[in-house]
C-alpha atoms as a PDB file:
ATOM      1  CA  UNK A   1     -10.092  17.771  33.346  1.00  0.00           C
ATOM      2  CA  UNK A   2      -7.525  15.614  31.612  1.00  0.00           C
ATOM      3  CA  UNK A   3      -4.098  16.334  32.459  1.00  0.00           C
ATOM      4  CA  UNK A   4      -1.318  16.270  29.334  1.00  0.00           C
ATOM      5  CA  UNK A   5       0.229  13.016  30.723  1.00  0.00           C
ATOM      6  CA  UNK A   6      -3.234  11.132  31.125  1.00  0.00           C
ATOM      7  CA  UNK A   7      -4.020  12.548  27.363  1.00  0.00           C
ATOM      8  CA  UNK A   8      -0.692  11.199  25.976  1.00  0.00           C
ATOM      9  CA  UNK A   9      -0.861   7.968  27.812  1.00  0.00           C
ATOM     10  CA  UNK A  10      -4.085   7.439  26.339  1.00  0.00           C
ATOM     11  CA  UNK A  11      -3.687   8.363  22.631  1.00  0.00           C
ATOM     12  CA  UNK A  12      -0.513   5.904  22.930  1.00  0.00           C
ATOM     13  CA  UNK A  13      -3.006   3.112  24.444  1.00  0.00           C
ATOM     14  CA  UNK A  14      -4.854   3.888  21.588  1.00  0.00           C
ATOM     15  CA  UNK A  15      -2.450   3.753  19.185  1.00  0.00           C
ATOM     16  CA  UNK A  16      -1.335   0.182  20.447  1.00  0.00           C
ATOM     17  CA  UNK A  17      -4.858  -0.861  19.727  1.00  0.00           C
ATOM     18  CA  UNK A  18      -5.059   0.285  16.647  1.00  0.00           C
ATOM     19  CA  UNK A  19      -1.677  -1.016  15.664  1.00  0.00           C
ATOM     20  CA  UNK A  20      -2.500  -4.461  16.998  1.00  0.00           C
ATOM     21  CA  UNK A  21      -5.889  -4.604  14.858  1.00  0.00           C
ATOM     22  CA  UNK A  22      -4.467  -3.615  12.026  1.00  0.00           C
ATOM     23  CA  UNK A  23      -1.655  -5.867  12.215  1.00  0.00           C
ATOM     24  CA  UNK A  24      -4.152  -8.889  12.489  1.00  0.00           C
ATOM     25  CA  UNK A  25      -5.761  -7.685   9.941  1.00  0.00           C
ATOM     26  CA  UNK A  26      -2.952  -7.829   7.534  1.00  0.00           C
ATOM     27  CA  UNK A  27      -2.226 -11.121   8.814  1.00  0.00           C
ATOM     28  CA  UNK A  28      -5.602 -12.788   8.063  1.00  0.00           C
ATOM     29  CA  UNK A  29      -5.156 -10.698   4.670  1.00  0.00           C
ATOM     30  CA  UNK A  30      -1.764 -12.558   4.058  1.00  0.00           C
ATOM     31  CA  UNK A  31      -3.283 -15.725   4.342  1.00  0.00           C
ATOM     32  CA  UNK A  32      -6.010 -15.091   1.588  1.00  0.00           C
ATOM     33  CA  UNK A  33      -3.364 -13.868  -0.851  1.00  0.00           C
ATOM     34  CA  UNK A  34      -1.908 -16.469  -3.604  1.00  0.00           C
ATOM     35  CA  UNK A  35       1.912 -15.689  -3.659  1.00  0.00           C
ATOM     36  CA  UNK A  36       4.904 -17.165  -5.948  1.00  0.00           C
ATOM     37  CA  UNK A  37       6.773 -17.196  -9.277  1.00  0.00           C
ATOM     38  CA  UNK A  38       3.517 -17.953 -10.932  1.00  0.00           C
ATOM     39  CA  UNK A  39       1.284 -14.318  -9.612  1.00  0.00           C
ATOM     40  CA  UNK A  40       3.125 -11.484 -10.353  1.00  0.00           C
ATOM     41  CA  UNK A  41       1.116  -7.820  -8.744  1.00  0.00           C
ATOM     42  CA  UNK A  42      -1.099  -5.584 -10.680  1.00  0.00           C
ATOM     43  CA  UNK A  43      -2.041  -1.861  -9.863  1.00  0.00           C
ATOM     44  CA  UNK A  44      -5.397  -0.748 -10.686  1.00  0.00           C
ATOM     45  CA  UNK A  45      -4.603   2.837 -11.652  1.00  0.00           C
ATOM     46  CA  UNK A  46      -7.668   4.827 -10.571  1.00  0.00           C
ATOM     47  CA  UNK A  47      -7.181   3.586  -7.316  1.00  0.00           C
ATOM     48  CA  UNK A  48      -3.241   4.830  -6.889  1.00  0.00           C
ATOM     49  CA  UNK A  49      -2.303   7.667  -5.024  1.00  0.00           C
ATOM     50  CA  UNK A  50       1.526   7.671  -5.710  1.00  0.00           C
ATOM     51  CA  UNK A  51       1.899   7.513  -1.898  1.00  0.00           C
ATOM     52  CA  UNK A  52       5.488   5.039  -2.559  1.00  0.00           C
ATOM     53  CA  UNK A  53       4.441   2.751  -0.097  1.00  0.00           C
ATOM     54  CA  UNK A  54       4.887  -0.205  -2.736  1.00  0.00           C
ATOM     55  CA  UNK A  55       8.337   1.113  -3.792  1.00  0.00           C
ATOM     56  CA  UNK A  56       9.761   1.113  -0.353  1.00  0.00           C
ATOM     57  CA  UNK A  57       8.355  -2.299   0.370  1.00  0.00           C
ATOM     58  CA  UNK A  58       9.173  -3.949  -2.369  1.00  0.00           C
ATOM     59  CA  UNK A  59      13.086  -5.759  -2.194  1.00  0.00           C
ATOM     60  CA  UNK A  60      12.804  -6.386  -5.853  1.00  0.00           C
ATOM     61  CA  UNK A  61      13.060  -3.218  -7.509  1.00  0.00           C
ATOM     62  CA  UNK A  62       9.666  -4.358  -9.381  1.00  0.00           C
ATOM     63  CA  UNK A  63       7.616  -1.166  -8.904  1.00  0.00           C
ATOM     64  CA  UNK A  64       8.294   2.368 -10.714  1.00  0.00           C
ATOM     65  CA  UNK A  65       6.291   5.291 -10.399  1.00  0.00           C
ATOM     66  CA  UNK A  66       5.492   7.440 -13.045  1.00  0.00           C
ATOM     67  CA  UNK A  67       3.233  10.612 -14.075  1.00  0.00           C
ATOM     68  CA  UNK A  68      -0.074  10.980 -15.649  1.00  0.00           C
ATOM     69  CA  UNK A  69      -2.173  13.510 -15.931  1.00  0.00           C
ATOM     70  CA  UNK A  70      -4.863  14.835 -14.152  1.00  0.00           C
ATOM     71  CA  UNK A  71      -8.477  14.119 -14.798  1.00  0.00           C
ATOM     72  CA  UNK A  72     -10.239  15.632 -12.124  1.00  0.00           C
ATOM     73  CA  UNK A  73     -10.878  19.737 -13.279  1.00  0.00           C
ATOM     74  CA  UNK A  74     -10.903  20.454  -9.575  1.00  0.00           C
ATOM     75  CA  UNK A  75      -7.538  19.854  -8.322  1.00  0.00           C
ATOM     76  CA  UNK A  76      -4.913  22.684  -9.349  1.00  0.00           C
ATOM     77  CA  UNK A  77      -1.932  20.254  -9.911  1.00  0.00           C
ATOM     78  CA  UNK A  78      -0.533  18.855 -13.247  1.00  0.00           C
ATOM     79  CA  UNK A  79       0.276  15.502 -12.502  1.00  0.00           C
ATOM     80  CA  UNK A  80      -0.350  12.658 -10.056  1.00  0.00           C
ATOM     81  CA  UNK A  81       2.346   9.397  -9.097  1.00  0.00           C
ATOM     82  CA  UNK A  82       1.338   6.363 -10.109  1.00  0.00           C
ATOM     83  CA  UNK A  83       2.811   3.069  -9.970  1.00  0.00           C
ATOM     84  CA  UNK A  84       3.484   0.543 -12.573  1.00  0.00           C
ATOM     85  CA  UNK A  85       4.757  -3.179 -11.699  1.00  0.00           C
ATOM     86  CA  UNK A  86       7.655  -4.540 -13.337  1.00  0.00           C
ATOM     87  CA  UNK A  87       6.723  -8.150 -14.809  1.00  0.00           C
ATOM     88  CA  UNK A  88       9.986  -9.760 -14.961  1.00  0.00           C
ATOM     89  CA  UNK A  89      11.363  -8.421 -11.475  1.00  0.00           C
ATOM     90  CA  UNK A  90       8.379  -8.988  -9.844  1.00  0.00           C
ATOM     91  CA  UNK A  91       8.848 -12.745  -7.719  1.00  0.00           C
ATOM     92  CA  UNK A  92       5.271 -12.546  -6.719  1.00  0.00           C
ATOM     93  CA  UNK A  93       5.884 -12.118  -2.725  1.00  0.00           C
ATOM     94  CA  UNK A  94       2.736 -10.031  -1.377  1.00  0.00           C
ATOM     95  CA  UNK A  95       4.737  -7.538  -0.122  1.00  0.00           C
ATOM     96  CA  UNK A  96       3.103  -4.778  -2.290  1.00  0.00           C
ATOM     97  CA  UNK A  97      -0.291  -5.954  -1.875  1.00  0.00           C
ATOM     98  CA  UNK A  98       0.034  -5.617   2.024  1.00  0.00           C
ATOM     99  CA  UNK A  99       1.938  -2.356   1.846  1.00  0.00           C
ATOM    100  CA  UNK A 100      -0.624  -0.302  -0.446  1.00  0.00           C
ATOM    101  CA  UNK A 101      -3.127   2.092   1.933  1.00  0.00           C
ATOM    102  CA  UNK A 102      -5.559   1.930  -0.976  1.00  0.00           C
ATOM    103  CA  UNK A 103      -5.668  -1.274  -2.065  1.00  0.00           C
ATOM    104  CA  UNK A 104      -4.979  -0.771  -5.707  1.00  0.00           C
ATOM    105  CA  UNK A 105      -2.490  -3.598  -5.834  1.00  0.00           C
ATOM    106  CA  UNK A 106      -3.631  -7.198  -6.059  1.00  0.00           C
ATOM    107  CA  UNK A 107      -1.856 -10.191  -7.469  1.00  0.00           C
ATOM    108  CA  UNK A 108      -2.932 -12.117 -10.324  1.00  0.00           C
ATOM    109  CA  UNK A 109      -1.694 -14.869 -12.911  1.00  0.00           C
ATOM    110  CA  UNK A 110       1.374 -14.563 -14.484  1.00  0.00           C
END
């Protein structure tokens, strides 16, 4: 049987993994995505959650969130976050793109 230290020195192994893949990931993602004063980012709204990743990583105070209504009849809840970009605010740095879980943010042509 496992013992509770071998269990939490494992899941943290894992963890570090995990971290490490994903963090190369995001790095090879970088490098595919066009950045500067001429892209500005663009949030498909379907794929949203409201989560506020975006917000937090954005240093431009380019992304708001707002409410919209719910279409989906089987979910009890009035209203779900979305986000909206800013145009003018928005310098075009990636840091959106990178931060959204769902990958609802891309970056096109200004």
């Amino acid at each position: 049987m496992t013992s509770p230290s071998d269990l939490v020195a494992r899941r943290a192994a894992e963890a570090s993994r995990i971290s490490a893949a994903l963090a190369s990931e995001k790095g090879l993602r970088l490098d595919a995505i066009e950045e500067g004063e001429h892209m500005v980012a663009f949030v498909t709204e379907k794929l949203c959650i409201g989560c506020d990743h975006c917000t937090i990583a954005c240093d431009d105070d380019a992304i708001e969130l707002y409410h919209q209504d719910m279409a989906s009849p089987m979910m009890n809840v009035p209203s779900n976050r979305k986000a909206r970009i800013l145009r003018d605010p928005c310098t075009g740095c990636r840091l959106c793109v990178l931060a959204c879980p769902t990958d609802a943010i891309e970056m096109i042509e200004r």
